[in-house]
Protein backbone atom coordinates (compact mmCIF):
# COMPACT_ATOMS: atom_id res chain seq x y z
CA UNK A 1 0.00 0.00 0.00
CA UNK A 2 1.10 3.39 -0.89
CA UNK A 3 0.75 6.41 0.95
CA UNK A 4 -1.12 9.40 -0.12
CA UNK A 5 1.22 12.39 -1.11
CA UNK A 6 -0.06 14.51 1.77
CA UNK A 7 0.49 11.50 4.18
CA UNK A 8 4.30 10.69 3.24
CA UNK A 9 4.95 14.30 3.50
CA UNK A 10 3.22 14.75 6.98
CA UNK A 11 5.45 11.50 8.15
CA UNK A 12 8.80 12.56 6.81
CA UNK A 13 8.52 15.84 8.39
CA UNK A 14 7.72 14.05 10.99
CA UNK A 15 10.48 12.06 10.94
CA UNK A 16 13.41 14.94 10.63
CA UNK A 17 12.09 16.78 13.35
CA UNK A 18 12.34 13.60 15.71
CA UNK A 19 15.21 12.02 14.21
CA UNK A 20 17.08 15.65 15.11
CA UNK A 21 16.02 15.85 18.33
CA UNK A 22 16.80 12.54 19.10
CA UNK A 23 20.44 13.10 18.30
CA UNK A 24 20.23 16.50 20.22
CA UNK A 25 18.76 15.58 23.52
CA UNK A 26 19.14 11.58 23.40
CA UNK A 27 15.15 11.34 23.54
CA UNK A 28 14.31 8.58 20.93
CA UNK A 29 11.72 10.74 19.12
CA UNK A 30 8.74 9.41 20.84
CA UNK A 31 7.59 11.98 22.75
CA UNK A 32 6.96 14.08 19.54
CA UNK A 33 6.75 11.01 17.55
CA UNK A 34 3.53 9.31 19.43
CA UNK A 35 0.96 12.42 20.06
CA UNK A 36 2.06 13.97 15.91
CA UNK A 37 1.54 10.07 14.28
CA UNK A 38 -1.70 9.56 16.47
CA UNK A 39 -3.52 12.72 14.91
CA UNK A 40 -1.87 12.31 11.50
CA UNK A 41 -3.37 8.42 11.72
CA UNK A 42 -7.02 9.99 13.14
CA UNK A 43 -7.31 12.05 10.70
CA UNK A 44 -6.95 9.12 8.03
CA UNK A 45 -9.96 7.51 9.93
CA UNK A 46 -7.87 5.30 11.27
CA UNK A 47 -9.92 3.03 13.92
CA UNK A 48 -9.99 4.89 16.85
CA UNK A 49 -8.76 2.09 19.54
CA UNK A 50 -5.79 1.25 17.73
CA UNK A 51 -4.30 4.60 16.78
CA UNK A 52 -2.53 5.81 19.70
CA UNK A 53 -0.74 1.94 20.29
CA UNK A 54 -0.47 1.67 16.67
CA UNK A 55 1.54 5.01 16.84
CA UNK A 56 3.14 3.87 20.16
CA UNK A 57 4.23 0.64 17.88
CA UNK A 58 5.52 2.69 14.76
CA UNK A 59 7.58 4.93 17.55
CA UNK A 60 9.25 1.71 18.87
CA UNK A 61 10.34 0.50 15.73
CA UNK A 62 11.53 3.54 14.05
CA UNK A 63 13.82 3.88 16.97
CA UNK A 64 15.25 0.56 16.23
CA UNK A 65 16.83 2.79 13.05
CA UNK A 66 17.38 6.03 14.65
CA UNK A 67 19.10 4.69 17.77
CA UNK A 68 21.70 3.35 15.17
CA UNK A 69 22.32 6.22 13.35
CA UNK A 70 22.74 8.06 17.01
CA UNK A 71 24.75 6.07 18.71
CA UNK A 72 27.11 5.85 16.10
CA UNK A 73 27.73 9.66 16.22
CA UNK A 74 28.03 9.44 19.84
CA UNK A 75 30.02 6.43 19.68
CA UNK A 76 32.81 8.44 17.19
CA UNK A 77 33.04 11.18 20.02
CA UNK A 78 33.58 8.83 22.60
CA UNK A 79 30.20 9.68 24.88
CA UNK A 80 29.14 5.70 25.00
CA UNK A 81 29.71 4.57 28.74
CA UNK A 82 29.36 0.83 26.70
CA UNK A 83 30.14 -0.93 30.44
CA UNK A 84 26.71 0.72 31.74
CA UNK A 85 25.07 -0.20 28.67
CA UNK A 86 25.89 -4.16 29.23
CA UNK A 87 24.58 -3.64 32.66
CA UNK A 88 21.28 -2.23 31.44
CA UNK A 89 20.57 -3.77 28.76
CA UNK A 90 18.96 -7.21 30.10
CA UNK A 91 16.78 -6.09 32.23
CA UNK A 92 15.54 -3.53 29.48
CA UNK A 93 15.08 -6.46 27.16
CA UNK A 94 12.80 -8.08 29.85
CA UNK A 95 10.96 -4.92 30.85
CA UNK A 96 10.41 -3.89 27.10
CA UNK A 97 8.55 -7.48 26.09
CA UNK A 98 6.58 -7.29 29.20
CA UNK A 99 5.37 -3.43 28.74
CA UNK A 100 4.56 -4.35 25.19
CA UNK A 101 2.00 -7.07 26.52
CA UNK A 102 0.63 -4.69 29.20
CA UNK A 103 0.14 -1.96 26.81
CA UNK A 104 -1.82 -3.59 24.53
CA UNK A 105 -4.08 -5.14 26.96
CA UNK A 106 -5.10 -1.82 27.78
CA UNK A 107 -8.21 1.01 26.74
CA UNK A 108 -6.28 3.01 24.12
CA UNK A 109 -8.09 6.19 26.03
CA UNK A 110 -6.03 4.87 29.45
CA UNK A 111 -2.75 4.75 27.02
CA UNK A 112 -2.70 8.04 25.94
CA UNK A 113 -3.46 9.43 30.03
CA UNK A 114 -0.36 7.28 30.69
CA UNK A 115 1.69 8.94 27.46
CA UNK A 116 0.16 12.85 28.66
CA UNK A 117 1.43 11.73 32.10
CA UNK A 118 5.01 10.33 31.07
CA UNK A 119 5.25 13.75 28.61
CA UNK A 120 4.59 16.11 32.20
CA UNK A 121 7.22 13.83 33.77
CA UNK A 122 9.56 14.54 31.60
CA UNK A 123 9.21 17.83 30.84
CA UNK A 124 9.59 18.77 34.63
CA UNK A 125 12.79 16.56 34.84
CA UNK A 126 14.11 18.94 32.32
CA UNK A 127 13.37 22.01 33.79
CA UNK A 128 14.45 21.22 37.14
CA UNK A 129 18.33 19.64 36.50
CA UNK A 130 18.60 18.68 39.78
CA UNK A 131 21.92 18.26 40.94
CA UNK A 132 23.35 14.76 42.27
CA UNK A 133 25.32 14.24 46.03
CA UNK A 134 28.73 14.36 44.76
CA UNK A 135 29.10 10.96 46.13
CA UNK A 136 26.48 9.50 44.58
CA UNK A 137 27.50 6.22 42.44
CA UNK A 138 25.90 3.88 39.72
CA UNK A 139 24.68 0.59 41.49
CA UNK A 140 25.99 -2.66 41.24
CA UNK A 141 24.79 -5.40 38.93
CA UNK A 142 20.89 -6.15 40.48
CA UNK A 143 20.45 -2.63 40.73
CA UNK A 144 21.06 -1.83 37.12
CA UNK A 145 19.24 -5.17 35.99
CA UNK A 146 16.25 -3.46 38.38
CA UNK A 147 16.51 0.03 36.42
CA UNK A 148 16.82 -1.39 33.15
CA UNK A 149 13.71 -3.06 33.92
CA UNK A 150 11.88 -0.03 34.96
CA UNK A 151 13.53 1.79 31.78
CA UNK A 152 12.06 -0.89 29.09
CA UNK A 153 8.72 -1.24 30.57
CA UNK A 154 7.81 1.99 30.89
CA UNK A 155 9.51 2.88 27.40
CA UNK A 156 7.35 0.30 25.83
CA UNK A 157 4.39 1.55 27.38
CA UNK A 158 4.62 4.72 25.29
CA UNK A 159 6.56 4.46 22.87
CA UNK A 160 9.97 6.14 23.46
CA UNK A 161 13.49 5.19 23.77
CA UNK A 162 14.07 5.21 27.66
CA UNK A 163 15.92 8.65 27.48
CA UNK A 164 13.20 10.23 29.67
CA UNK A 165 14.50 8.09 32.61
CA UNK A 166 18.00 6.52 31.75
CA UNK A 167 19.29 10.42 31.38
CA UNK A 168 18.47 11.73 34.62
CA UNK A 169 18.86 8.48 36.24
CA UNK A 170 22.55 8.57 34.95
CA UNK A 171 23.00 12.42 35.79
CA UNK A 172 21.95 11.73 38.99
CA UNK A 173 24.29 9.09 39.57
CA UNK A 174 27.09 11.60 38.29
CA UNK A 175 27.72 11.07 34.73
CA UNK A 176 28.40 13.47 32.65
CA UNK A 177 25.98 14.89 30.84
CA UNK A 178 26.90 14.12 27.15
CA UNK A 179 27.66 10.31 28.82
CA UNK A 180 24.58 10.03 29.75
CA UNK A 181 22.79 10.91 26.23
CA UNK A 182 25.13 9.02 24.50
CA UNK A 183 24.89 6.15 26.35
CA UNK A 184 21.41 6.25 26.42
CA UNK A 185 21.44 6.59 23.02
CA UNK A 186 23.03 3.18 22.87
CA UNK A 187 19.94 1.66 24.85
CA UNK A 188 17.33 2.63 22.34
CA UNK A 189 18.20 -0.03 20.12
CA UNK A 190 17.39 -3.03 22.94
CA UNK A 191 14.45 -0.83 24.16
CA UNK A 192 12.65 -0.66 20.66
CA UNK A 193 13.80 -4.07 19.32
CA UNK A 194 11.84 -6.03 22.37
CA UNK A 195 8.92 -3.26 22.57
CA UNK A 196 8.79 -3.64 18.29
CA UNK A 197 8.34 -7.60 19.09
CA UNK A 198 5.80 -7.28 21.65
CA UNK A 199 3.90 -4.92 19.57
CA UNK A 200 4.10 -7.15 16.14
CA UNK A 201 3.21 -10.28 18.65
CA UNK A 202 0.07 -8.72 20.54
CA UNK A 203 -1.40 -7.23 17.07
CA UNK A 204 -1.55 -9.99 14.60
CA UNK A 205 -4.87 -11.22 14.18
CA UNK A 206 -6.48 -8.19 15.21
CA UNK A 207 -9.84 -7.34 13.33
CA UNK A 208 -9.82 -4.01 11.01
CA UNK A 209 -6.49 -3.31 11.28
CA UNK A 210 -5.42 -1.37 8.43
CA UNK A 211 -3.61 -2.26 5.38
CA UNK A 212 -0.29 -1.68 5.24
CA UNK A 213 0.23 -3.04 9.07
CA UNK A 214 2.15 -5.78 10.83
CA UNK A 215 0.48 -6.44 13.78
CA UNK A 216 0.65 -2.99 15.68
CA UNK A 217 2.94 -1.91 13.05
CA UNK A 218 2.15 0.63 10.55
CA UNK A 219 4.91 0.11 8.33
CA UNK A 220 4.71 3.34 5.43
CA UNK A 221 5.14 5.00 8.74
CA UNK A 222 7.87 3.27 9.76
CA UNK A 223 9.66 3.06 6.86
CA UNK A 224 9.28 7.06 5.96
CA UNK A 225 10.27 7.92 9.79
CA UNK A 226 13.29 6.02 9.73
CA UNK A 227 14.94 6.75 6.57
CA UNK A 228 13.96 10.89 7.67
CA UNK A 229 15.25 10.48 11.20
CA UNK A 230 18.58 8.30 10.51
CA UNK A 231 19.54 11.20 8.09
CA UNK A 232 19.01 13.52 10.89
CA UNK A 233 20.34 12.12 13.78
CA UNK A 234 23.85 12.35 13.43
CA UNK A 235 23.64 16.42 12.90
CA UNK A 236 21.71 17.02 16.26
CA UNK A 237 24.36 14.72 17.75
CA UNK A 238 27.05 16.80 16.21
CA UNK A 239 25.10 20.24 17.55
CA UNK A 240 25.10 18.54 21.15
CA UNK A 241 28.47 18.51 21.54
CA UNK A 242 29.03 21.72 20.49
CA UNK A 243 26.31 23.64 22.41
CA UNK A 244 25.19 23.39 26.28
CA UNK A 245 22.19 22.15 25.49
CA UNK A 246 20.35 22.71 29.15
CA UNK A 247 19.24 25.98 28.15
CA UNK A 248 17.70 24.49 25.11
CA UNK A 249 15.85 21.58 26.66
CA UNK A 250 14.21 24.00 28.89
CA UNK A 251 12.05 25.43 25.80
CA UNK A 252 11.62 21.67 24.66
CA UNK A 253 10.02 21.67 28.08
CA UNK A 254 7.46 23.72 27.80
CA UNK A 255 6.17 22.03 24.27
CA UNK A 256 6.08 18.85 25.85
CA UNK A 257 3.64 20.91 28.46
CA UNK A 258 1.41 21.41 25.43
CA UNK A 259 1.70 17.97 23.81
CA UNK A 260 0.93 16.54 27.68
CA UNK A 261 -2.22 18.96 27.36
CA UNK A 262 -3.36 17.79 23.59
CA UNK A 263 -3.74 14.22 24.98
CA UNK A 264 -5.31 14.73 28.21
CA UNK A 265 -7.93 17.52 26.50
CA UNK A 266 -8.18 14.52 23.87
């Protein structure tokens, strides 16, 4: 199935706006990604119970991409703490598959409260910057497997690429900023690859899905997303190391404030 024009122009805007921010803050896209895709799939009468986990889905898997293009920027500037990402990574693989399963068991109305709710959270992480004990440490081996747990599930729940905890979680245990996006650049890929899974798992079969979809998958999405984001990434990760980019994600802030808004008035 192809796309209208309108459509694959709405999506690859879509995607260069996310795919830049994700190399810029270390977000994964999905907190733009999830509330733009479910009005741009409303408005294609899309059936209203599957579009905000269908766009949940979509987010997931274009971050499977995008992650890759980041991280490899980050990776060539030497930002990747790769020893933390080991130590996250299986329990993000677990959490991920099991979010996946809760999400979809769920009223797509008590999805998007979650997603407005997870948008306020981290748009008030960003404007507040706390700063860590000096002392303060990462924790050893059950502790990370415990957070990476937390990070995949609740990253599968709506869609984004774990940056809205793993970030302050690692800033708060005193790595360095650019560390911590970098690194959690690196955990998108495990974070979307189980959530993608879950998604394609708990959606085939479904009645009235549209065509063009793989399970919770909408894949012209995916595919125009991706290939717009992957060619954006690497310059927002380039403009993050050369800016301070606090100052900046205070302003992203406040549009996440307004996105948060859109899905709770919705």
């Amino acid at each position: 199935m192809i796309p209208e024009p309108l459509l694959i122009l709405e999506l690859a805007l879509l995607g260069t706006c996310t795919g830049f921010l994700a190399g810029l803050l270390g977000i994964g896209g999905g907190m733009l990604m999830v509330p733009f895709m479910t009005f741009i799939l409303s408005s294609k009468g899309f059936p209203a119970d599957y579009t905000v986990k269908m766009a949940v889905a979509t987010s997931l898997a274009t971050i499977c991409f995008t992650s890759l293009s980041s991280v490899r920027a980050h990776h060539q500037r030497g930002a990747v703490l790769w020893p933390v990402a080991r130590l996250l990574a299986p329990g993000i693989l677990v959490g991920s598959a099991l979010g996946a399963q809760i999400a979809v068991a769920l009223p797509g109305k008590v999805l998007g409260v979650l997603f407005a709710l997870f948008v306020g959270f981290s748009a008030t992480q960003m404007f507040l910057d706390r700063k860590p004990k000096p002392t303060r440490t990462l924790p050893a081996g059950p502790g990370m497997f415990t957070m990476g747990g937390l990070i995949g599930m609740l990253s599968a729940l709506v869609g984004a690429g774990g940056a809205f905890i793993s970030v302050p979680f690692m800033t708060w245990c005193n790595v360095k900023i650019h560390n911590a996006v970098g690194t959690s650049s690196a955990l998108g890929f495990p974070i979307a690859l189980a959530g993608t899974l879950g998604y394609v798992w708990a959606g085939i079969g479904m009645p009235q899905m549209p065509a063009g979809s793989v399970g919770y998958i909408y894949l012209p999405a995916l595919v125009i997303i991706s290939i717009a984001s992957m060619a954006m990434a690497p310059l927002g990760a380039r403009t993050a190391h050369r800016m301070d980019i606090r100052p900046l994600k205070k302003v992203f802030a406040t549009v996440l404030y307004g996105l948060a808004a859109y899905f709770l008035l919705r």
